[in-house]
N, C-alpha and C. Protein backbone atom coordinates (compact mmCIF):
# COMPACT_ATOMS: atom_id res chain seq x y z
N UNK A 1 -90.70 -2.71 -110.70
CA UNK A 1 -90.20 -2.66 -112.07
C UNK A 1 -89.39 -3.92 -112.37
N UNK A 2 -89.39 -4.46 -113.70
CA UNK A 2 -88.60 -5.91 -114.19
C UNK A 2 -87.36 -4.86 -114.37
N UNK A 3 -86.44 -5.47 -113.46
CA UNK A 3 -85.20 -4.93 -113.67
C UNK A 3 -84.24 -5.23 -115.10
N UNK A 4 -84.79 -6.76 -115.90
CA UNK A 4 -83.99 -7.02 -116.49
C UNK A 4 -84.72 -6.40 -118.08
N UNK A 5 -86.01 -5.65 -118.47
CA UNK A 5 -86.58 -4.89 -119.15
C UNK A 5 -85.89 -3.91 -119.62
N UNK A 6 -85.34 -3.35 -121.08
CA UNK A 6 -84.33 -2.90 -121.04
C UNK A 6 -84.80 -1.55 -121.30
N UNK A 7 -86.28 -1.69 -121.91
CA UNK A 7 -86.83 -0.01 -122.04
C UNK A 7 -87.31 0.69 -120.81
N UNK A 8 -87.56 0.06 -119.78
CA UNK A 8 -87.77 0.32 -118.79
C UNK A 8 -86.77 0.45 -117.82
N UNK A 9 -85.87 0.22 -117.97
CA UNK A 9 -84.33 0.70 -117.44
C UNK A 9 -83.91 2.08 -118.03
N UNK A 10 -84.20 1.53 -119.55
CA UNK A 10 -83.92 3.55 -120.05
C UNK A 10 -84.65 4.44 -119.51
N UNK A 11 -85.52 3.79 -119.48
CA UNK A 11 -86.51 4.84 -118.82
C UNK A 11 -86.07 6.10 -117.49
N UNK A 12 -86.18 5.51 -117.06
CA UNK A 12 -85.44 5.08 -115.00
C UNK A 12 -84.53 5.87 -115.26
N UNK A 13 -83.13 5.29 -116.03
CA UNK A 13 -81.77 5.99 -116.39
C UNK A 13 -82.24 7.63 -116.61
N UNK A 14 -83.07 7.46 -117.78
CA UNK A 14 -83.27 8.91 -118.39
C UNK A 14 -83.96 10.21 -117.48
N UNK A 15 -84.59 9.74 -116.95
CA UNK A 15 -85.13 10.25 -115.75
C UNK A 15 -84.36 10.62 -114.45
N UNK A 16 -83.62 9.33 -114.06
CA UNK A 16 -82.65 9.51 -112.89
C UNK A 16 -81.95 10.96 -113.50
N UNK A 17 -81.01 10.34 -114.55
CA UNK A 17 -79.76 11.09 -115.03
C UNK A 17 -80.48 12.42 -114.83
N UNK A 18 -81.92 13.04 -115.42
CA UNK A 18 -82.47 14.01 -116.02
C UNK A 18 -82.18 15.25 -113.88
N UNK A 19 -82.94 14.33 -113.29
CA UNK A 19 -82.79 15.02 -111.85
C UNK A 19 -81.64 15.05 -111.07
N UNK A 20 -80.85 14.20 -111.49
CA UNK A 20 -79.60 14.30 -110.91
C UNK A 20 -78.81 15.80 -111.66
N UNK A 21 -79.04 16.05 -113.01
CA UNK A 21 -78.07 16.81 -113.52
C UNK A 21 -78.83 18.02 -113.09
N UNK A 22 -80.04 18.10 -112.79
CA UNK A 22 -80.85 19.68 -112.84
C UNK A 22 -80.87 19.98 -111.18
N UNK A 23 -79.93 18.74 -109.90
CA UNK A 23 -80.17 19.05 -109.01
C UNK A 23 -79.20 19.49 -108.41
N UNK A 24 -77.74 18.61 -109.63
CA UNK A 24 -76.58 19.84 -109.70
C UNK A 24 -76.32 21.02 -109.85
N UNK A 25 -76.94 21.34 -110.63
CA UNK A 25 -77.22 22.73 -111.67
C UNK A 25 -77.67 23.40 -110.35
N UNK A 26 -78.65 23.21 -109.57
CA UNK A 26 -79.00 23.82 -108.01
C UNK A 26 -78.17 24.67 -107.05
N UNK A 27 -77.67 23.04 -106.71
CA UNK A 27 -76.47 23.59 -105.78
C UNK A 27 -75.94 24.84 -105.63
N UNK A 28 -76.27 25.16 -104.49
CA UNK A 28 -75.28 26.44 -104.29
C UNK A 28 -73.53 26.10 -104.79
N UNK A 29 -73.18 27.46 -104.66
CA UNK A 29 -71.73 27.30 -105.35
C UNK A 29 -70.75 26.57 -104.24
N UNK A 30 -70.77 26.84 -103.16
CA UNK A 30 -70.38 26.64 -101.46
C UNK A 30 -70.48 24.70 -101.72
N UNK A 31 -71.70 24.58 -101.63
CA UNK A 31 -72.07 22.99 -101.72
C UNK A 31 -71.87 21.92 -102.93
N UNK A 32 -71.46 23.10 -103.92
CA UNK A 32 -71.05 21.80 -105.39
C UNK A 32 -69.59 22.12 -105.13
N UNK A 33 -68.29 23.22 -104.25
CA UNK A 33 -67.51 22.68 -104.43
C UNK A 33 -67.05 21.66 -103.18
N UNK A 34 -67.92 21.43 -101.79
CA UNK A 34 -67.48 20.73 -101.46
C UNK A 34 -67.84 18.89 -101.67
N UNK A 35 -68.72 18.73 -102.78
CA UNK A 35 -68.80 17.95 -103.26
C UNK A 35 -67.50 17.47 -104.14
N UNK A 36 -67.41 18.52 -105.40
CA UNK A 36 -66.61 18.43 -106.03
C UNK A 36 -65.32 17.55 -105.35
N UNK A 37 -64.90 18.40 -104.58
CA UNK A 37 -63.47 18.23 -103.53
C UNK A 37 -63.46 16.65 -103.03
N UNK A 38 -64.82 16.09 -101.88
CA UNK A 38 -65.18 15.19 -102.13
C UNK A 38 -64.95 13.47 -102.40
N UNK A 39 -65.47 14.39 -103.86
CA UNK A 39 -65.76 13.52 -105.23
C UNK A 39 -63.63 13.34 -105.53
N UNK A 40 -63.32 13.91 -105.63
CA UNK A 40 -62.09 14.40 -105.82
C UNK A 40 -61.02 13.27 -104.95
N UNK A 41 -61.16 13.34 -104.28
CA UNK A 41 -60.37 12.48 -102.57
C UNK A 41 -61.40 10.86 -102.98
N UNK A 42 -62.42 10.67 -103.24
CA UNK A 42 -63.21 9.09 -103.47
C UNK A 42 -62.10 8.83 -104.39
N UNK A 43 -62.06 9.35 -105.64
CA UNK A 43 -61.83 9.49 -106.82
C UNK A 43 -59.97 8.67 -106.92
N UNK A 44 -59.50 9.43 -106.12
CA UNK A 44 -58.01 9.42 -105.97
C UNK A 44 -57.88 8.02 -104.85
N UNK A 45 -58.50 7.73 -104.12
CA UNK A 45 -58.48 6.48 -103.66
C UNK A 45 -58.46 5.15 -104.67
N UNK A 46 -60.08 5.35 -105.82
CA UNK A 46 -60.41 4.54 -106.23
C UNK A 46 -59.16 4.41 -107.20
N UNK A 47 -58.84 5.38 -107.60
CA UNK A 47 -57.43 5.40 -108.41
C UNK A 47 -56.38 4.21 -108.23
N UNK A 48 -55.88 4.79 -106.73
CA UNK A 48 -54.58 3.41 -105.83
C UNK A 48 -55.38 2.45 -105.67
N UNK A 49 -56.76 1.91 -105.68
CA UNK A 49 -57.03 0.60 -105.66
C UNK A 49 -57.03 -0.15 -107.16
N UNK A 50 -57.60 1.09 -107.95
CA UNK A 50 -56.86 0.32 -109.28
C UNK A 50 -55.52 0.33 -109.65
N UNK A 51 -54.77 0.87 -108.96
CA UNK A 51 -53.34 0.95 -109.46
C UNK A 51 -52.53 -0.37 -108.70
N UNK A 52 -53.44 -1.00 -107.95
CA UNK A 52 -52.65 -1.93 -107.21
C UNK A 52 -53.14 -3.11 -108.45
N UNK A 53 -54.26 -3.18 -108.76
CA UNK A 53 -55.02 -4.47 -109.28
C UNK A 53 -54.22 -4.52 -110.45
N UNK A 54 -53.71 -3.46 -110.96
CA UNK A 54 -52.70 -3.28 -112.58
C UNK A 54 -51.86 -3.70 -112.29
N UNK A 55 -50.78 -3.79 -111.17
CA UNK A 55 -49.75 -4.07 -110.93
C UNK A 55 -49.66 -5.62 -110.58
N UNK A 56 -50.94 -5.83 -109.88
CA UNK A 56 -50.88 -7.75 -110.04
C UNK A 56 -51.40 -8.60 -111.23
N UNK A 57 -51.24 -7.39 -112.53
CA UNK A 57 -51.54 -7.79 -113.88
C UNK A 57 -53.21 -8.07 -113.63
N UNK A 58 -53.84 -7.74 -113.34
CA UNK A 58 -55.47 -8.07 -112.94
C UNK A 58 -55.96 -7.97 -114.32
N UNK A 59 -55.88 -6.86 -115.56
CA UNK A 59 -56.40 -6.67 -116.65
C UNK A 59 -56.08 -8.37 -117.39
N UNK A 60 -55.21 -8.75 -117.83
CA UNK A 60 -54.73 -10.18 -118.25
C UNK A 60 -55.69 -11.48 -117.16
N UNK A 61 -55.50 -11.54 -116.04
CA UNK A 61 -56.70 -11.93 -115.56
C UNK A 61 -57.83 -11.98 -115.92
N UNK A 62 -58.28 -10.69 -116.30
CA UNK A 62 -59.64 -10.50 -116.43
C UNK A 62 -59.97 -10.87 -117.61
N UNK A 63 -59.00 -10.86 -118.71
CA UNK A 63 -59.28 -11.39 -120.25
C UNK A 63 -59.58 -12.58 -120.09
N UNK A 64 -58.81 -13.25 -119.18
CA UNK A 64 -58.68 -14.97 -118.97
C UNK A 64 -60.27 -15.68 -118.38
N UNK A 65 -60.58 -14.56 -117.91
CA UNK A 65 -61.96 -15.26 -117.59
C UNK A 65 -63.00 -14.53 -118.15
N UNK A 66 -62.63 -13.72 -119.19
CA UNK A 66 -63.34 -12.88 -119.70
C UNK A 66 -64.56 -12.10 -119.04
N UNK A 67 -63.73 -11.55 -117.70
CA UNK A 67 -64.60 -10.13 -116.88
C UNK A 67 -66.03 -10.87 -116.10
N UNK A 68 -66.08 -11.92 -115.68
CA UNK A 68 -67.29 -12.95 -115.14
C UNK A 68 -67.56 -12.00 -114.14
N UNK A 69 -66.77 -11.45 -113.11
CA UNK A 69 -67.27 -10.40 -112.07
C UNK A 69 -68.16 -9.36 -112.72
N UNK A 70 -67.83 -8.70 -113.99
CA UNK A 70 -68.76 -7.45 -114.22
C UNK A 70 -70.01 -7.81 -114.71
N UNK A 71 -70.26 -8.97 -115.05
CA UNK A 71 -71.90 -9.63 -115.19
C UNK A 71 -72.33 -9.27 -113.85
N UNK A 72 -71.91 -8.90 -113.12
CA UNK A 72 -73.17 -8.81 -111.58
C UNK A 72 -72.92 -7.75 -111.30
N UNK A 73 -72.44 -6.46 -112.23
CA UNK A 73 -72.70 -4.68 -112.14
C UNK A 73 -73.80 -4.38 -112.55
N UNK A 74 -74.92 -4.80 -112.42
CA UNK A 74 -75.72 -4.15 -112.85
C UNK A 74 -76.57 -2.79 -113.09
N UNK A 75 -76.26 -2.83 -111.66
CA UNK A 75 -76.94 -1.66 -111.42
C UNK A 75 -76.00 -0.94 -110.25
N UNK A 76 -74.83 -0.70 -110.09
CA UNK A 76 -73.96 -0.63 -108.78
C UNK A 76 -73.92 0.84 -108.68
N UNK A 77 -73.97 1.82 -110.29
CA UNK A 77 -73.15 3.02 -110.42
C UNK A 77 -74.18 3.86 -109.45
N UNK A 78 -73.39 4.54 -108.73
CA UNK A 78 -74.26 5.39 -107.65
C UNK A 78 -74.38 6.90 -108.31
N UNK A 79 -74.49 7.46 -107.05
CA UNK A 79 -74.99 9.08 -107.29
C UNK A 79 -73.43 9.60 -107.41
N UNK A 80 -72.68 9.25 -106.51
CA UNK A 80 -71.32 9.91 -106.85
C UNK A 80 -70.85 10.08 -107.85
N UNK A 81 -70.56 8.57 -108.76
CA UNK A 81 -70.13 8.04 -109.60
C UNK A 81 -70.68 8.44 -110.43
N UNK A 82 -71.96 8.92 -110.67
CA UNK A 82 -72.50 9.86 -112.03
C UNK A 82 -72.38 11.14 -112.02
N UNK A 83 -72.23 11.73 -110.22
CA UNK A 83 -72.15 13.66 -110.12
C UNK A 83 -71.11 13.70 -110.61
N UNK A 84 -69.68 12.49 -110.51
CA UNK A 84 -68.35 12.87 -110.77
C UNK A 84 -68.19 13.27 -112.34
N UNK A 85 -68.75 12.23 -112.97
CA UNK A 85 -69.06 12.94 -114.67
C UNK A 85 -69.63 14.14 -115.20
N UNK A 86 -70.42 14.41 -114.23
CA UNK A 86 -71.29 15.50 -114.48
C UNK A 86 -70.85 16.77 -114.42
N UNK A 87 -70.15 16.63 -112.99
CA UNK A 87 -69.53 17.97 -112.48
C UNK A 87 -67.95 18.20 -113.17
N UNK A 88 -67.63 17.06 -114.48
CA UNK A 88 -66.55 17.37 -115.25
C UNK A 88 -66.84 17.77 -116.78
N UNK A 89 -68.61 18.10 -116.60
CA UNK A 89 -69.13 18.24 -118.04
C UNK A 89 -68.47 17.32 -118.76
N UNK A 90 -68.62 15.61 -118.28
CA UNK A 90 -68.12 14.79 -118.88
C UNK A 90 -69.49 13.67 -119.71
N UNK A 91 -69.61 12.97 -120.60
CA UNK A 91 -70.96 12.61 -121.31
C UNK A 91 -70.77 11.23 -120.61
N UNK A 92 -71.87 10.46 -119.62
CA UNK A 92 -71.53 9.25 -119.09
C UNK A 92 -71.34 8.59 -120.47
N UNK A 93 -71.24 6.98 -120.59
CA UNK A 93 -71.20 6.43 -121.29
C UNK A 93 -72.49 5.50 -121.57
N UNK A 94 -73.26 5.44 -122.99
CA UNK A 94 -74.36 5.12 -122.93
C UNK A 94 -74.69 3.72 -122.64
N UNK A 95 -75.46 3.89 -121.65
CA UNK A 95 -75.94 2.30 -120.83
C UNK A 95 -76.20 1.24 -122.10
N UNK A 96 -75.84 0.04 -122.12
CA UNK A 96 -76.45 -0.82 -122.86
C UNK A 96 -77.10 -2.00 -122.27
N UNK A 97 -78.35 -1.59 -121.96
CA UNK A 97 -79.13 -2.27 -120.65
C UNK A 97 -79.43 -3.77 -121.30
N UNK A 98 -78.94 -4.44 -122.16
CA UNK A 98 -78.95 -5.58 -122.92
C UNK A 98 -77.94 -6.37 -122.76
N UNK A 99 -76.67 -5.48 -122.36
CA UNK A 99 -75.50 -6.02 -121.46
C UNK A 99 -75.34 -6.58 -120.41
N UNK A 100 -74.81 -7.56 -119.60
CA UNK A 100 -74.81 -7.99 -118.29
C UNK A 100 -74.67 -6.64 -117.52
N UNK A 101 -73.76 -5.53 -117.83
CA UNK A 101 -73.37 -4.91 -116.95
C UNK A 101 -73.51 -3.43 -118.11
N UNK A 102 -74.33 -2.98 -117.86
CA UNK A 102 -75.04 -1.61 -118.75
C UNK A 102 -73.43 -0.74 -119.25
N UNK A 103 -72.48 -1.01 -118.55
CA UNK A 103 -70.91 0.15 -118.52
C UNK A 103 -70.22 -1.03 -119.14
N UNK A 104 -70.39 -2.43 -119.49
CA UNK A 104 -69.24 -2.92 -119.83
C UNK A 104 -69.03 -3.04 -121.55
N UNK A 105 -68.19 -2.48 -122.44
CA UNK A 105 -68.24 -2.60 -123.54
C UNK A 105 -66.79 -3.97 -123.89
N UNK A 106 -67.08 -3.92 -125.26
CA UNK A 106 -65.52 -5.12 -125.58
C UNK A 106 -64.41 -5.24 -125.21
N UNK A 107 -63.67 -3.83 -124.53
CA UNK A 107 -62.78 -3.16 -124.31
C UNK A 107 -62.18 -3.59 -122.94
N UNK A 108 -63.68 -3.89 -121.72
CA UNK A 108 -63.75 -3.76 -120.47
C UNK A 108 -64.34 -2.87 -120.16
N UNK A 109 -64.40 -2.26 -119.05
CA UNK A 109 -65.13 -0.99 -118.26
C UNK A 109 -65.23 0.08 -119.12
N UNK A 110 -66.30 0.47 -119.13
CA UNK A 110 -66.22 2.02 -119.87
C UNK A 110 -65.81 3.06 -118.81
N UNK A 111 -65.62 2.92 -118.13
CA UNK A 111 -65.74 4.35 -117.09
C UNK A 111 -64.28 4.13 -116.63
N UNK A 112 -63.74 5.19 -116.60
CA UNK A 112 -62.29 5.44 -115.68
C UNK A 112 -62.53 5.00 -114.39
N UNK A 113 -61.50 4.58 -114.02
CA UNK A 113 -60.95 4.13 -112.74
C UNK A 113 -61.71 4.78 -111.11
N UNK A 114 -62.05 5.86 -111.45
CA UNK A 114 -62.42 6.81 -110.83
C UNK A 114 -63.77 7.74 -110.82
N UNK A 115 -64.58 6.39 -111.80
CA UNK A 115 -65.87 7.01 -112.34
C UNK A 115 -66.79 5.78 -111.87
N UNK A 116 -65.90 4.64 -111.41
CA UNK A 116 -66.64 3.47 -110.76
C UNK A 116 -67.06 3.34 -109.92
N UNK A 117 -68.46 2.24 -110.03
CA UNK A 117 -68.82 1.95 -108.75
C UNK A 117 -68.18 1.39 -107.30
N UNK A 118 -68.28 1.70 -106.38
CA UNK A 118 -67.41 1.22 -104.80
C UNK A 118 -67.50 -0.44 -105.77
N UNK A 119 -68.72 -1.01 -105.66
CA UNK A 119 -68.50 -2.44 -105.56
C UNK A 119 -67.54 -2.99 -106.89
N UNK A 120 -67.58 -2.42 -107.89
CA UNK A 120 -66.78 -2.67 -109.03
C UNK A 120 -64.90 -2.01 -108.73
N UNK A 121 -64.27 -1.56 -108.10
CA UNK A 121 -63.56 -1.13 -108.00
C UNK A 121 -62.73 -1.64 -106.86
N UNK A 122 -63.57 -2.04 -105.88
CA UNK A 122 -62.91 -2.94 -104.94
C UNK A 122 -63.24 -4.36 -104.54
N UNK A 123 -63.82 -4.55 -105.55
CA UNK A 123 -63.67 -6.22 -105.89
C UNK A 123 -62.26 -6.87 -106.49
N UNK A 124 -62.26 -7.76 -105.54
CA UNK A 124 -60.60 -8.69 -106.39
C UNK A 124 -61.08 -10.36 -106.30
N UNK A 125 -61.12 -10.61 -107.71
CA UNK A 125 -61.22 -12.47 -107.20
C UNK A 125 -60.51 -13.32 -106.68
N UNK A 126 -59.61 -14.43 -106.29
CA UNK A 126 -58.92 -14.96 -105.97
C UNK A 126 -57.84 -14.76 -106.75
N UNK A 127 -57.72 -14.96 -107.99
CA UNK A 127 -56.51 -14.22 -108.83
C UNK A 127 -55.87 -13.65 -108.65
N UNK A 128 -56.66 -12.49 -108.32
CA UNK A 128 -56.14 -11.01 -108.70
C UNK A 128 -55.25 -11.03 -106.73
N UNK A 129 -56.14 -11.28 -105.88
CA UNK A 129 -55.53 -11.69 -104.69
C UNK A 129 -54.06 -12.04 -104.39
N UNK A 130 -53.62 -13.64 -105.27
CA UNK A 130 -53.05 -14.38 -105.15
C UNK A 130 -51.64 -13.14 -105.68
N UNK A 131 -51.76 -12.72 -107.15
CA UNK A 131 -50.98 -11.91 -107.09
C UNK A 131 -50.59 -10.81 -106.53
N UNK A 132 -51.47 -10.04 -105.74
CA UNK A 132 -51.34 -9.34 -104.85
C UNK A 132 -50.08 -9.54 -103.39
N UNK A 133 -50.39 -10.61 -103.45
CA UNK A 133 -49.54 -11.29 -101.90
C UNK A 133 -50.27 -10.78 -100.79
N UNK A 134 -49.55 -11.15 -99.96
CA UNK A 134 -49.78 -10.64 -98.40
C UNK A 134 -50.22 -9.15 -97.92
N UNK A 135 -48.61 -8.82 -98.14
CA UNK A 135 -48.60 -7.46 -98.32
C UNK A 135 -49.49 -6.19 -99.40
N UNK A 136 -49.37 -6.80 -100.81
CA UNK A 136 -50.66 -6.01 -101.66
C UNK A 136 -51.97 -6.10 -101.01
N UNK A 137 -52.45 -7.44 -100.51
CA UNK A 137 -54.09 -7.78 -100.32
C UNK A 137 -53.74 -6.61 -99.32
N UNK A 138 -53.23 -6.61 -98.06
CA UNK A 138 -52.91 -5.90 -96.86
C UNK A 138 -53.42 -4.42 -97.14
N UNK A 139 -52.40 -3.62 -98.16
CA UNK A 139 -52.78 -2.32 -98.69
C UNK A 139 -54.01 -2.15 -99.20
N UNK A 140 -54.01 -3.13 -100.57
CA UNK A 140 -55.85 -3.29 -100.90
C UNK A 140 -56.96 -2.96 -100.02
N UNK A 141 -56.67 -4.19 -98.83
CA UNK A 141 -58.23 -3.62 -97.80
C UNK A 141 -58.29 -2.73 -97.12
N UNK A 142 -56.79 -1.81 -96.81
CA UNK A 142 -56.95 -0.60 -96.38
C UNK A 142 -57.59 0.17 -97.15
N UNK A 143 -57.39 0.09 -98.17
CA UNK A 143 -57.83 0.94 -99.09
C UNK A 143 -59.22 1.05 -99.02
N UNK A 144 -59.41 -0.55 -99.58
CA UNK A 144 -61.29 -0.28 -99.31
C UNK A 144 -61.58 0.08 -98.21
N UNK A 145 -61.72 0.19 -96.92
CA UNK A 145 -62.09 0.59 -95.91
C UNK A 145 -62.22 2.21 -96.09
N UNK A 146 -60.88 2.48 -96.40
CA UNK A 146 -60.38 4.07 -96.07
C UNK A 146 -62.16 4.33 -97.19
N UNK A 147 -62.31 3.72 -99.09
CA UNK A 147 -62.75 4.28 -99.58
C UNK A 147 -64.29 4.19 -99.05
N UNK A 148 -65.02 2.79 -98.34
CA UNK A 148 -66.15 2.41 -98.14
C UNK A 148 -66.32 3.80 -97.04
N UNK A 149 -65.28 4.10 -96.16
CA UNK A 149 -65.89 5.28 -94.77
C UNK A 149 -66.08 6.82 -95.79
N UNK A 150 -65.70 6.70 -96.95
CA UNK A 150 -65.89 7.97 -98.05
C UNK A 150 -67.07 7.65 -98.22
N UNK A 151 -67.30 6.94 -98.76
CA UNK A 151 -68.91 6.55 -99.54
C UNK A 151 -70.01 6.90 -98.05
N UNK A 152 -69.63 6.10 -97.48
CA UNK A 152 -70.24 6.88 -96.07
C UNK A 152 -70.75 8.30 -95.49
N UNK A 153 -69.62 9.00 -95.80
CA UNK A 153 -69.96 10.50 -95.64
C UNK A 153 -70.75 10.85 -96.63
N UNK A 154 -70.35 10.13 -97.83
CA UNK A 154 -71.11 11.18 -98.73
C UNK A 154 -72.59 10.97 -98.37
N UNK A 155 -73.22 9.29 -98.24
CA UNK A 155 -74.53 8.86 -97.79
C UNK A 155 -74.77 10.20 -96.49
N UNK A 156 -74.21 10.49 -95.53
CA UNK A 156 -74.35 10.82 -94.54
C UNK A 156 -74.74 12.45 -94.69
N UNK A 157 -74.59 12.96 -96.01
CA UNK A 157 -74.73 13.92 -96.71
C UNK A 157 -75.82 14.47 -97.86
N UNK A 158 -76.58 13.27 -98.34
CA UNK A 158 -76.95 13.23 -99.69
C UNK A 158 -78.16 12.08 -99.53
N UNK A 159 -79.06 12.38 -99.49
CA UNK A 159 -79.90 11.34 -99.64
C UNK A 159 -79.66 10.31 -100.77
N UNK A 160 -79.02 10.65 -101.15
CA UNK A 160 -79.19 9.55 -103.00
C UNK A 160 -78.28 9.26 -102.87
N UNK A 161 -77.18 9.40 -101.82
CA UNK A 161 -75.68 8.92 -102.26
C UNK A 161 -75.81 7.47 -101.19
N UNK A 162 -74.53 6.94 -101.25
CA UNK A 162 -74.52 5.90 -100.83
C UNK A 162 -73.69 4.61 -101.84
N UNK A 163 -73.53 3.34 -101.08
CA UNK A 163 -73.22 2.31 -101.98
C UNK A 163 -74.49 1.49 -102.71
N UNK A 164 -75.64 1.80 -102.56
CA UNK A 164 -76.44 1.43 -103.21
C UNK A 164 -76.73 1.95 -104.69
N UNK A 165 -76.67 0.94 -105.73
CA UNK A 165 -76.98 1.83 -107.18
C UNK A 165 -77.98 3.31 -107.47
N UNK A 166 -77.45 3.49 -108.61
CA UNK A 166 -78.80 5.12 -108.07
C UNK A 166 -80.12 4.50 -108.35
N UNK A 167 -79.91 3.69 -109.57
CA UNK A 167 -81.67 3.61 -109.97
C UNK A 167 -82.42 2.85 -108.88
N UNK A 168 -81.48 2.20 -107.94
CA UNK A 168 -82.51 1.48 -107.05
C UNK A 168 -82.88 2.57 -106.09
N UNK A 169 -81.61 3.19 -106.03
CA UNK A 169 -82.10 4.30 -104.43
C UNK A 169 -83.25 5.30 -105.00
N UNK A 170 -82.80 5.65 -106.84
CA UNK A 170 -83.92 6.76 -107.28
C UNK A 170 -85.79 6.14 -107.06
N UNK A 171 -85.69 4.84 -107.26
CA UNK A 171 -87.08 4.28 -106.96
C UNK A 171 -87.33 4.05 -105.14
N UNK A 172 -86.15 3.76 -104.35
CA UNK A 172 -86.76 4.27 -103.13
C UNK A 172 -86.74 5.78 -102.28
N UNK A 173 -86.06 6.72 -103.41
CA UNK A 173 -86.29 7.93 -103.03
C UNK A 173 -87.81 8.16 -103.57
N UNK A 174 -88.14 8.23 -104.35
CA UNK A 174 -89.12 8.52 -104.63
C UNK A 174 -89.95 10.20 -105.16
N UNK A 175 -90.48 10.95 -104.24
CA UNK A 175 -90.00 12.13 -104.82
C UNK A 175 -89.49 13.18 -103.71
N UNK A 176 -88.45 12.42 -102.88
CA UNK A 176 -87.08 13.18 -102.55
C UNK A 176 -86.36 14.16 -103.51
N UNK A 177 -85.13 14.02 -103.70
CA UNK A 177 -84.11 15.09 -103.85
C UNK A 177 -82.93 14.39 -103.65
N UNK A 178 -82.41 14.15 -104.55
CA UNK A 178 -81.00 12.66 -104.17
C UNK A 178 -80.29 13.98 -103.31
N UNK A 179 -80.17 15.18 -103.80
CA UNK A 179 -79.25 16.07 -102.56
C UNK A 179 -79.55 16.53 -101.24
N UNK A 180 -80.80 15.87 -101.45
CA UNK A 180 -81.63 16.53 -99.81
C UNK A 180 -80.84 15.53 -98.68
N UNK A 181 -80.65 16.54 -97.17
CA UNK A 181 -80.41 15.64 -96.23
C UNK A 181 -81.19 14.09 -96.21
N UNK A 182 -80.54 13.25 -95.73
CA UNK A 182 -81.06 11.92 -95.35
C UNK A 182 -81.82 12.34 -94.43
């Protein structure tokens, strides 16, 4: 598929989104809440990694170069990162596959802090670094670590999960079951 095709991305999206939400709907009750829970603990990580990037003023940064990192989100948002909306009967935000980055509107990120992709969330450029110091960067990569060995389990759990975007994993799942064992 031309990834950069934008009806053919809806496509994909509409489809992905369509099996992801009807494979929730599945789940036993036992297995969507330990997702939920989870989703819950990723969630609250990705949180303190954005709460550090706010505090080294990263948003003002990001105006300054006007967000050049989120041109290469393309496709990052995983299976988590969409069950987490889902399982809050929350409406994702509509892709604008004409965008560098389908989630980024004028504003910045459409998605909460905690609705992001691993790679969008624990990315810091040199900037955002520098203000950080020693000690912030220090906490920072704990962080990512602690959150990358989350993303892990969940892969280790979920065929569709993982740090790989969904629509790429939904075209190498194929006709899997993003919830089926790996």
């Amino acid at each position: 598929m031309n990834r950069r095709d934008p009806h053919l991305e809806e496509q994909l999206w509409r489809r992905t989104r369509g099996a992801v939400e009807g494979e929730l709907a599945a789940l036993p009750a036992a297995e969507r809440s330990r997702l939920q829970a989870h989703l819950a603990a990723l969630g609250a990580l990705q949180e303190r990694l954005h709460q550090l990037v706010l505090d080294a003023g990263g948003p003002a940064l990001c105006r300054d170069c006007d967000g050049a990192c989120c041109g290469c989100g393309r496709n990052h948002l995983t299976l988590g990162n969409l069950a987490v909306l889902l399982l809050r009967d929350l409406e994702p935000p509509a892709p604008d596959w004409n965008a560098p980055c389908p989630w980024l509107g004028p504003a910045g990120c459409r998605l909460a802090a905690d609705q992001r992709p691993f790679n969008c969330i624990s990315f810091v450029c040199e900037a955002v670094e520098a203000q950080l110091g020693a000690a912030g960067c220090s906490t920072f990569y704990a962080l990512e670590r602690e959150l990358r060995a989350a993303y892990a389990q969940l892969a280790g759990r979920y065929a569709g999960a993982g740090l790989q975007g969904l629509l790429l994993r939904a075209e190498r799942l194929g006709v899997r079951g993003f919830f089926t064992r790996p």
